[in-house]
Protein backbone atom coordinates (compact mmCIF):
# COMPACT_ATOMS: atom_id res chain seq x y z
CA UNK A 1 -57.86 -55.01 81.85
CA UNK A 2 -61.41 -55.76 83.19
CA UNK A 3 -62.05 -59.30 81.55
CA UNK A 4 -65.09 -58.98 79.47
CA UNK A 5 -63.81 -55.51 78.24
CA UNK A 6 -61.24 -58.03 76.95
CA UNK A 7 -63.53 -60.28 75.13
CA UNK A 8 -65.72 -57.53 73.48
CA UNK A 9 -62.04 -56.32 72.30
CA UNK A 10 -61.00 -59.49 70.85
CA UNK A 11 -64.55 -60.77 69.67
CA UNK A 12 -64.85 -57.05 67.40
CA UNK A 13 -61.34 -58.14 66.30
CA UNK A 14 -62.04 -61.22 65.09
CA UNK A 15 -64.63 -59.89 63.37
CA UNK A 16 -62.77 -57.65 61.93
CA UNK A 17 -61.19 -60.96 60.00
CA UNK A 18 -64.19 -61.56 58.53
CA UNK A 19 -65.59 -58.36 57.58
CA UNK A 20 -63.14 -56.21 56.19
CA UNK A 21 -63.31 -52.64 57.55
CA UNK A 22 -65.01 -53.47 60.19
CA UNK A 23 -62.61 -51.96 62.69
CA UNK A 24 -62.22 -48.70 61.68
CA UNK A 25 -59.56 -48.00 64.36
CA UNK A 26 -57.41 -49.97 66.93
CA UNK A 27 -54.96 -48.64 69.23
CA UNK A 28 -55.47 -50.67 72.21
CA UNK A 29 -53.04 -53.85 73.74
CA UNK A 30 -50.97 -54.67 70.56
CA UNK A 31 -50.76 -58.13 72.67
CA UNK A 32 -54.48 -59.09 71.35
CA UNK A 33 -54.25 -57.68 67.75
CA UNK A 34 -51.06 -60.09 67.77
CA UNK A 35 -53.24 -62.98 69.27
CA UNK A 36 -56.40 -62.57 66.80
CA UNK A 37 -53.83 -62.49 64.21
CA UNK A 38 -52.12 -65.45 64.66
CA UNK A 39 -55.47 -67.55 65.01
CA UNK A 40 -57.64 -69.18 62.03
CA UNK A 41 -60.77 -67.13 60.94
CA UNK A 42 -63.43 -67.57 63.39
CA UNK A 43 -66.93 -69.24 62.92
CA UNK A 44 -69.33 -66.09 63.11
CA UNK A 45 -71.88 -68.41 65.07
CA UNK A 46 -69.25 -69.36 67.51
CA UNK A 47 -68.80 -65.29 67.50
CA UNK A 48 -72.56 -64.66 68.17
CA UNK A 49 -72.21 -67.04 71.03
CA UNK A 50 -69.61 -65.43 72.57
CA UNK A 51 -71.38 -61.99 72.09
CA UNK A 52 -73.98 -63.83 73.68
CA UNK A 53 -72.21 -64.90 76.95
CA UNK A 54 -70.62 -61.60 77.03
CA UNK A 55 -73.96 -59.63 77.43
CA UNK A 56 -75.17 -62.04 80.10
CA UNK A 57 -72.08 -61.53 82.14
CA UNK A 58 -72.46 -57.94 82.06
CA UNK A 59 -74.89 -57.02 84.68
CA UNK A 60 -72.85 -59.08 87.53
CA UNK A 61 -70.01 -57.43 86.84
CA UNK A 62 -67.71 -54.95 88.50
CA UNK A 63 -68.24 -52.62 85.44
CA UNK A 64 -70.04 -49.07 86.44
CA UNK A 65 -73.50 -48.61 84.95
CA UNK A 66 -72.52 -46.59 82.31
CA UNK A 67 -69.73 -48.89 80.87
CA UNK A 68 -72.28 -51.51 81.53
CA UNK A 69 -74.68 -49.64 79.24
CA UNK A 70 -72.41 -48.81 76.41
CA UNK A 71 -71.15 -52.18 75.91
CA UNK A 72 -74.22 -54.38 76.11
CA UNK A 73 -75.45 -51.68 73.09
CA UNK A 74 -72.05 -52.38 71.27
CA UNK A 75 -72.17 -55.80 72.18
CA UNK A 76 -76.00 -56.47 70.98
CA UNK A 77 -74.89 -54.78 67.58
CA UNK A 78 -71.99 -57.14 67.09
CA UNK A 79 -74.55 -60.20 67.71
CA UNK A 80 -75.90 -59.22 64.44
CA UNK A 81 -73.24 -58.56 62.42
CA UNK A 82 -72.10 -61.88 63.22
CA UNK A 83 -75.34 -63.54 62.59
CA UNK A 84 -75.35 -62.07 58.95
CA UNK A 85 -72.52 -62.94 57.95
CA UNK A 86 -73.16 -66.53 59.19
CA UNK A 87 -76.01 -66.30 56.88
CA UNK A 88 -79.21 -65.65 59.14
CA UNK A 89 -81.72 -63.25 56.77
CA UNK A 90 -81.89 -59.68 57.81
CA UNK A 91 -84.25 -57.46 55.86
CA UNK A 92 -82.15 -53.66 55.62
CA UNK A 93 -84.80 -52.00 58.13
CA UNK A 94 -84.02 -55.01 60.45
CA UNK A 95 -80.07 -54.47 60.06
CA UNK A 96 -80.36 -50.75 61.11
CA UNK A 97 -82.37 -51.27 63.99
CA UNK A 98 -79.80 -53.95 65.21
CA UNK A 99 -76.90 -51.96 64.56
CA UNK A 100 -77.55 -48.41 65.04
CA UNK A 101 -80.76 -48.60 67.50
CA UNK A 102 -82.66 -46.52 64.87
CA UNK A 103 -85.94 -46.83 62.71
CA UNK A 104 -85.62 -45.68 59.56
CA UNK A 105 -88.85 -45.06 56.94
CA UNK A 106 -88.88 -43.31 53.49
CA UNK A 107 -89.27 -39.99 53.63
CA UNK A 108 -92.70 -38.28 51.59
CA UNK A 109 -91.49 -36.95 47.87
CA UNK A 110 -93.13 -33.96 48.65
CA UNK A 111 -90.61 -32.84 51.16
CA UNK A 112 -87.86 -33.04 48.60
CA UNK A 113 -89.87 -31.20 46.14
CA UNK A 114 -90.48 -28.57 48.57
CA UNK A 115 -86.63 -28.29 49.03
CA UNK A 116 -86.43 -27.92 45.20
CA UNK A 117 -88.71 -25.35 45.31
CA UNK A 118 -86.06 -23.57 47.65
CA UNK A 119 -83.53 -24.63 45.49
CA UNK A 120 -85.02 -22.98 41.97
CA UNK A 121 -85.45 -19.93 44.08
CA UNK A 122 -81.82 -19.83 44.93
CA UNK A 123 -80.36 -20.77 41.50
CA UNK A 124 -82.74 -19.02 39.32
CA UNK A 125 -81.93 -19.20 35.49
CA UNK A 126 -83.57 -20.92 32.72
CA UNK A 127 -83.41 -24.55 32.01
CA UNK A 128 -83.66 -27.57 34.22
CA UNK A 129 -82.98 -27.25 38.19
CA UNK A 130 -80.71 -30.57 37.70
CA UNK A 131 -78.01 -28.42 35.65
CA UNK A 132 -78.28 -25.07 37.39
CA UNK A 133 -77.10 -27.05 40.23
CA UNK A 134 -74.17 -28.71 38.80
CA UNK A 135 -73.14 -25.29 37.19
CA UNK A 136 -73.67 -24.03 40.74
CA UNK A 137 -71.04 -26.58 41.57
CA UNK A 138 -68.70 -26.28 38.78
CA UNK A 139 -68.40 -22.39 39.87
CA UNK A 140 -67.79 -23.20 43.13
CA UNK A 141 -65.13 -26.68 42.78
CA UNK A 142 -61.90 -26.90 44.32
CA UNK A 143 -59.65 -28.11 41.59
CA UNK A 144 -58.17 -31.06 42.34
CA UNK A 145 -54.35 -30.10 42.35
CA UNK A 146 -55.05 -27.36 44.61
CA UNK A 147 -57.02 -29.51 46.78
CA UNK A 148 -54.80 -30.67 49.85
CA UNK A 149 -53.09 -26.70 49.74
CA UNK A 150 -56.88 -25.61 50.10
CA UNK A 151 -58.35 -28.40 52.89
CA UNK A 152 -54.84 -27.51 54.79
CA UNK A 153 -55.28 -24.09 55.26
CA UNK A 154 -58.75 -24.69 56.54
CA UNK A 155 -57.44 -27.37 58.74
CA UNK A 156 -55.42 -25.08 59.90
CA UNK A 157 -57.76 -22.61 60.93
CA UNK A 158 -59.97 -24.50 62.03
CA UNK A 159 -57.62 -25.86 64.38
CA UNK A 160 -56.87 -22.82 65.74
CA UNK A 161 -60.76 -22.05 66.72
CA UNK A 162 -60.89 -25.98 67.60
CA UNK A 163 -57.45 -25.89 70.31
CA UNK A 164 -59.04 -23.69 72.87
CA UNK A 165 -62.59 -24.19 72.78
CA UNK A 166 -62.68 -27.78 73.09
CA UNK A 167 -59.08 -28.90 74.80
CA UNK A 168 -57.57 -30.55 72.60
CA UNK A 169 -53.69 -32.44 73.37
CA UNK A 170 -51.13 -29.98 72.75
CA UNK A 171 -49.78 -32.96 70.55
CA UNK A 172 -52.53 -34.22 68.41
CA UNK A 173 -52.22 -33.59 64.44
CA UNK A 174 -53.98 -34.72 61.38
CA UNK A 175 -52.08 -35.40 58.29
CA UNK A 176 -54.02 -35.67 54.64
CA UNK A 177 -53.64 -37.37 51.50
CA UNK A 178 -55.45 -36.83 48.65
CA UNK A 179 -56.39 -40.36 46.52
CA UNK A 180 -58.84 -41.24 43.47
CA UNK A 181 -62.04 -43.22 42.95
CA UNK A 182 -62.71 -43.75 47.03
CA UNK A 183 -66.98 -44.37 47.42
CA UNK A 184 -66.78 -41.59 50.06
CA UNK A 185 -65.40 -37.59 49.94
CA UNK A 186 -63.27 -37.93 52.91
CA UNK A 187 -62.06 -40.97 55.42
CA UNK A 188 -60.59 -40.26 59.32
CA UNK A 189 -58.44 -43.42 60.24
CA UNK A 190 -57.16 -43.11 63.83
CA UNK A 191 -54.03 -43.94 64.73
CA UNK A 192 -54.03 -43.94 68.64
CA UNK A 193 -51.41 -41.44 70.62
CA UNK A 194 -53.59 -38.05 69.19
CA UNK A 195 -52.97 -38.65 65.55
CA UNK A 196 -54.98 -39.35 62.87
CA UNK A 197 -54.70 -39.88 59.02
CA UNK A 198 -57.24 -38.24 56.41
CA UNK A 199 -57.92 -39.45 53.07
CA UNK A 200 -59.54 -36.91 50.85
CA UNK A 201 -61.46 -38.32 48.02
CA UNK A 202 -59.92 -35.82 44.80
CA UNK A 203 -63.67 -34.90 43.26
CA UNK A 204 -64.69 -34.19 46.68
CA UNK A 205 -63.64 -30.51 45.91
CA UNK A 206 -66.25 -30.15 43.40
CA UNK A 207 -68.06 -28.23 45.89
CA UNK A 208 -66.36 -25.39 48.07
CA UNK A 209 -69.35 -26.12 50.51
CA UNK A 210 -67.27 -29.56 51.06
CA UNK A 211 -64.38 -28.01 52.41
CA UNK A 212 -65.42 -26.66 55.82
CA UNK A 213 -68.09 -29.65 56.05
CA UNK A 214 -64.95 -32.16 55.42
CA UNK A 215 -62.35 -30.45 57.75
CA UNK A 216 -65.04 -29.95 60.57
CA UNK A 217 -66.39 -33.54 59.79
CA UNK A 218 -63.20 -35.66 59.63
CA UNK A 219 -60.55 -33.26 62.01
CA UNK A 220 -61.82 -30.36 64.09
CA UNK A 221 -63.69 -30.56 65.69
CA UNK A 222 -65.03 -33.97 64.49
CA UNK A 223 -63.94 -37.11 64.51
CA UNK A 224 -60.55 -36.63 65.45
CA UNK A 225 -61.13 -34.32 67.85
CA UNK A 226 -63.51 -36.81 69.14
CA UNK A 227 -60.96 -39.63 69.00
CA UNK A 228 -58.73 -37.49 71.17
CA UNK A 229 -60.76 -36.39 74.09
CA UNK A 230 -62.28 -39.88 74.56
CA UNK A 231 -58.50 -40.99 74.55
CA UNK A 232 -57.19 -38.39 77.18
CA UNK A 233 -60.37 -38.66 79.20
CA UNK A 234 -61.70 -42.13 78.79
CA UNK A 235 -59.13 -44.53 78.03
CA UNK A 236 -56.03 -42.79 79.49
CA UNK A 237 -57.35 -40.91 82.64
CA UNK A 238 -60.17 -43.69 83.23
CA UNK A 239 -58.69 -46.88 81.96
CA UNK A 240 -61.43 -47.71 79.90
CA UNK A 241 -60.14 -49.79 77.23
CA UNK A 242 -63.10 -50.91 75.59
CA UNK A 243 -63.02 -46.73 73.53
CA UNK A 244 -59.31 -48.02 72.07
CA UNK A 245 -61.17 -49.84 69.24
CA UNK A 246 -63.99 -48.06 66.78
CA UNK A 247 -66.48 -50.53 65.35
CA UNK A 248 -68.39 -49.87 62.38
CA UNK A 249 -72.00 -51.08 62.11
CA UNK A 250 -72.38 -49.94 66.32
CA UNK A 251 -74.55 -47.63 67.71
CA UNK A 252 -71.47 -45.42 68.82
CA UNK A 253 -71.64 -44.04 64.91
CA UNK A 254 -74.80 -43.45 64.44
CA UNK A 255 -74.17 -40.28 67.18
CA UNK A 256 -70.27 -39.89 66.05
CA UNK A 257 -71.11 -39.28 62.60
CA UNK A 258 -74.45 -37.06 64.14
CA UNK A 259 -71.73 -35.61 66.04
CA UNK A 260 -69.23 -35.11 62.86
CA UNK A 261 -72.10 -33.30 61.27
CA UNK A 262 -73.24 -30.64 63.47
CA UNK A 263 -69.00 -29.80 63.60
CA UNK A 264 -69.01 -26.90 61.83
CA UNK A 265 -72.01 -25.47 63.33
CA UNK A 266 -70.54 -26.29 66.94
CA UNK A 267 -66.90 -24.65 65.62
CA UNK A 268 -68.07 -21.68 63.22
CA UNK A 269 -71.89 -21.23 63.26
CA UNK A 270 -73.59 -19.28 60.88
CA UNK A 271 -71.17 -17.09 58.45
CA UNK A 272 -69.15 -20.04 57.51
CA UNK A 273 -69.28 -19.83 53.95
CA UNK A 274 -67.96 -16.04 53.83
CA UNK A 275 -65.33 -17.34 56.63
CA UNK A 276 -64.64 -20.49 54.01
CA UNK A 277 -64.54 -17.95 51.13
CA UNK A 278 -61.81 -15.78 52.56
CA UNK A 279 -59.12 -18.42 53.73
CA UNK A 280 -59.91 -19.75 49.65
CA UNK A 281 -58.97 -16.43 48.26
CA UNK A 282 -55.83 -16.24 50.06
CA UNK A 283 -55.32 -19.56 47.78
CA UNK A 284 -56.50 -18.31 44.61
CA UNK A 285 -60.02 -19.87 44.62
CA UNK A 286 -62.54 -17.74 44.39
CA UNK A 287 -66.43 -19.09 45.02
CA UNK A 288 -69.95 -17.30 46.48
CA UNK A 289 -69.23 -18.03 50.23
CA UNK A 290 -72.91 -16.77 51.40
CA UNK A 291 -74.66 -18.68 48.69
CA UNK A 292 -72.49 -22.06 49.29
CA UNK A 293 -73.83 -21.66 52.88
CA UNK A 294 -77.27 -21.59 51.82
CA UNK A 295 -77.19 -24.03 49.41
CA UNK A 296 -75.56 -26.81 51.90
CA UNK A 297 -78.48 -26.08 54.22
CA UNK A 298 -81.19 -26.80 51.66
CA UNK A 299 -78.72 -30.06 50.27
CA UNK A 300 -79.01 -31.47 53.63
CA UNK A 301 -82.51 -31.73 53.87
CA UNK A 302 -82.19 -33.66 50.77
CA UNK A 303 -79.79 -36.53 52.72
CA UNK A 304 -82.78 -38.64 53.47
CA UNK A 305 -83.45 -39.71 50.00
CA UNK A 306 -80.28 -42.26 50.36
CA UNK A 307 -81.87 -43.87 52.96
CA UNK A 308 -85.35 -44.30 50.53
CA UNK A 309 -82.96 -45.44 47.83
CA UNK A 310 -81.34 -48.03 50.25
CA UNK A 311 -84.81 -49.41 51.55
CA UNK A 312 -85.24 -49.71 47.50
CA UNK A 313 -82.71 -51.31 46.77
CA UNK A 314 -82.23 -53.73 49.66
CA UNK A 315 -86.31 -53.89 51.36
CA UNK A 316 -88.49 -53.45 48.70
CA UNK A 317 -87.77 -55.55 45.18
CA UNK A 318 -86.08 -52.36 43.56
CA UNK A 319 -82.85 -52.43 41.30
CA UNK A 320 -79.56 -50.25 41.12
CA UNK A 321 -81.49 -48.52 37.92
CA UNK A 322 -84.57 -47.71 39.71
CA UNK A 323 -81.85 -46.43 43.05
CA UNK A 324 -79.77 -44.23 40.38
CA UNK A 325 -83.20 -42.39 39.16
CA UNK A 326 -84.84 -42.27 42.58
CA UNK A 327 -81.36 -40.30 44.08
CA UNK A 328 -81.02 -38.19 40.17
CA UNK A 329 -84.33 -37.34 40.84
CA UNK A 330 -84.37 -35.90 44.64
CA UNK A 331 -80.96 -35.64 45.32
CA UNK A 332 -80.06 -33.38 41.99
CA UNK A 333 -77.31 -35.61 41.07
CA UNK A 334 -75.62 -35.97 37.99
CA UNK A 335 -75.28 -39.43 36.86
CA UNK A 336 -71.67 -40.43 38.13
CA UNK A 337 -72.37 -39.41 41.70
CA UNK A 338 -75.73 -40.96 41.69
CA UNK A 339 -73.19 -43.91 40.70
CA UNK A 340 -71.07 -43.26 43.51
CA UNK A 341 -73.63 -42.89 45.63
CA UNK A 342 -75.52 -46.38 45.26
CA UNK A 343 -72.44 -48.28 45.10
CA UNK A 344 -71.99 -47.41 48.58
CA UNK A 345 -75.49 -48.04 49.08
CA UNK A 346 -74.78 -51.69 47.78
CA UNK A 347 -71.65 -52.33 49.31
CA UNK A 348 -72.01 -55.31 52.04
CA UNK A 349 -70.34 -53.21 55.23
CA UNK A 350 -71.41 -49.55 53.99
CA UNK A 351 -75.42 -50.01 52.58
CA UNK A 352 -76.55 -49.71 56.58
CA UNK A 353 -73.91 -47.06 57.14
CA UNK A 354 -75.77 -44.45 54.95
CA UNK A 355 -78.18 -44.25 57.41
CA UNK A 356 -76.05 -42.64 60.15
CA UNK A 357 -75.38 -39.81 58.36
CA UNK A 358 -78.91 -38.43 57.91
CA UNK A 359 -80.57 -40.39 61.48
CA UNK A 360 -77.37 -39.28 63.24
CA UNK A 361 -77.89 -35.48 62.40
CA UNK A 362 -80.99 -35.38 63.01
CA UNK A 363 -81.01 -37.26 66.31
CA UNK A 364 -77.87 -34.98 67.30
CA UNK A 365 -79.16 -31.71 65.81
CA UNK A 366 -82.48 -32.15 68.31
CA UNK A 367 -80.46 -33.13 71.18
CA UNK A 368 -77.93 -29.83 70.83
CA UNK A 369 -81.57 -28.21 70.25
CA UNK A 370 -82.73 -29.64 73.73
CA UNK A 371 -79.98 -28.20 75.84
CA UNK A 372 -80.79 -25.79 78.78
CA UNK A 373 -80.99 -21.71 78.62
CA UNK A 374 -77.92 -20.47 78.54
CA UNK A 375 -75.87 -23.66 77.78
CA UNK A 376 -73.58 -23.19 74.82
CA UNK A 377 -74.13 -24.79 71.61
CA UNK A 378 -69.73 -25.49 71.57
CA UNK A 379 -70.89 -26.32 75.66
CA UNK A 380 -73.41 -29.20 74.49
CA UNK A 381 -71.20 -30.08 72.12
CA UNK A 382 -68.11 -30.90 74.25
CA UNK A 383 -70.16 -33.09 75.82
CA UNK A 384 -70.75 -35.39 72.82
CA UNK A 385 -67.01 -35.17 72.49
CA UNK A 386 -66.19 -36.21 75.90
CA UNK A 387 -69.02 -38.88 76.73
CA UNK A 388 -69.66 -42.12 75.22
CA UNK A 389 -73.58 -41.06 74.75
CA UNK A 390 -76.01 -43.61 72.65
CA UNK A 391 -78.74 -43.00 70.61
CA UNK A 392 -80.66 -43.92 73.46
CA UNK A 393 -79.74 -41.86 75.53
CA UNK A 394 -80.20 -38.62 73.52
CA UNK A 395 -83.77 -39.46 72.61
CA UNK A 396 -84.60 -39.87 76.31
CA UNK A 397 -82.91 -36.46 76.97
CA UNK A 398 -85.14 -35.15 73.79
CA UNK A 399 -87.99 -36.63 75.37
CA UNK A 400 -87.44 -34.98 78.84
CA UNK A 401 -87.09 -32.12 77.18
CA UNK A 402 -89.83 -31.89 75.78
CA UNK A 403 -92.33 -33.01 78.69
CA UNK A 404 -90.34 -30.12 80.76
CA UNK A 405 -92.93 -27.20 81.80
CA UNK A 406 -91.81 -24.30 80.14
């Protein structure tokens, strides 16, 4: 193992020891998840030093350009999540630039209002827009004991579209579980060797439109499809260990959860809800397949708010009552998700992960936008599967793009 491929694996592993969740996957050298182990919690300044040495011994090294590139961006982030938890004052804006190489700014009312608008026209009915919605929802909700029967046979379908198209292992599989109370609707762990493990979140079948969004998000072809390819290809074929371990608060998930997002676009395009509503039948649920398709493209446009409720919260003097109305408000929550929702917004390791959901799709819906005549959307896509691309490195190609002479 190239040495400083072998400190940026043991200084995101120590940590890892200080910030729980950190590493959101490991299946590298056992040897050095043994050796951080055994050790006494680290100093995070001792940590930021070593990051520090790290990046400076990375452009006289043997490492190609690209490896070069991707760690001295991983690297950089890890400075700073060191640094705060030694203490050093980091407004939230600050934070997400660090970690994710993103700006982030509210986002104009208006544009929610607009999406509303959409919304009303959709639903239409009388009273407020607030419970249309939610009735929308309760028509269209999973019931929890049917849950993993329901996200299984659209795994499993799924699958099938996801084996071919993208080449995945012959081996890989996904297994789910179904727990209570999580602060998210569905979690991927990794387990190294093609597998993965899937927690479902049990009210996260409240909306049919979750189920093909979850599947594609967390399994195929998302993140562990992702997980896979960059294990055959990257680690396996080219021996670079530095992709064994996942890091949260990097800018590799501000374009894997982009990635995770545009899934189901890249796997079923347009018609998924009908496709969704079918496979569902053959379960006994029955919900408006073409209407839950519509409705999750006007809900995503709505995403941004969390990141205005988190620059509340965390940038500009607001409290968690003042977060709750601002996402009731613009979001079209009722009050327990709201809930849901800003405790993950105040949660220490997850407040500057909201952000990569909404900057992430955007940033990877107008780089799959940006790809030449005649290239594939599933074409672009295996791409982000297969290559260890940065937010950087999309804009640029968004940039180029759009200088191009047409």
């Amino acid at each position: 193992m190239n040495p400083l491929v072998r400190d940026y694996l043991l200084l995101g592993l120590r940590l890892g020891r200080l910030v729980d969740g950190l590493v959101d996957c490991y299946y590298g050298d056992p040897a050095l998840r043994e050796q951080v182990a055994a050790e006494p919690p680290a100093d995070p300044r001792e940590l930021s030093r070593q990051a520090g040495r790290t990046l400076a011994a990375l452009p006289g090294s043997d490492l190609e350009p690209a490896r070069q590139r991707h760690l001295t961006a991983q690297l950089t982030a890890l400075r700073a999540v060191a640094d705060r938890v030694a203490g050093t004052p980091m407004s939230f804006q600050d934070e997400v630039r660090a970690y994710f190489d993103v700006e982030v700014t509210r986002t104009p009312p208006e544009r929610y209002a607009a999406v509303h608008d959409e919304i009303d026209a959709l639903l239409p009915g009388p009273g407020p827009l607030v419970d249309r919605v939610e009735e929308f929802y309760r028509r269209n909700t999973v019931p929890p004991e049917r849950l993993h029967r329901c996200v299984q046979a659209v795994s499993d379908a799924l699958r099938e579209r996801a084996r071919d198209r993208f080449g995945l292992p012959g081996a890989e599989r996904v297994e789910y579980t179904v727990v209570r109370d999580a602060p998210w609707n569905a979690y991927n762990r990794y387990l190294g060797g093609f597998r993965s493990a899937v927690a479902l979140n049990a009210a996260s079948g409240r909306s049919v439109a979750a189920l093909p969004i979850i599947v594609a998000h967390e399994s195929y072809p998302g993140h562990h499809t992702e997980h896979c390819l960059k294990e055959a290809g990257l680690v396996r074929d080219g021996g670079q260990d530095e992709h064994t371990i996942a890091l949260v608060d990097t800018p590799r998930c501000l374009v894997t959860e982009g990635l995770a997002e545009a899934a189901v676009d890249a796997v079923l395009g347009p018609g998924w809800g009908e496709w969704t509503a079918r496979i569902l039948a053959a379960e006994g649920v029955h919900v408006e397949g073409e209407r839950v398709e519509r409705m999750r493209g006007l809900v995503v446009r709505l995403l941004p708010a969390r990141v205005d409720a988190a620059l509340l919260l965390h940038d500009e003097g607001g409290d968690r009552a003042q977060a709750l109305a601002y996402l009731r408000r613009w979001m079209l929550l009722p009050p327990e998700r709201a809930e849901q929702m800003v405790t993950f917004l105040a949660d220490p390791l997850w407040r500057a992960y909201s952000v990569t959901y909404s900057e992430g799709g955007r940033l990877v819906d107008s780089w799959l936008a940006a790809r030449e005549p005649g290239t594939s959307l599933a074409d672009r896509f295996t791409t982000l599967l297969r290559e260890p691309l940065l937010p950087s490195q999309l804009r640029a190609d968004v940039a180029r793009t759009a200088l191009a002479p047409t």
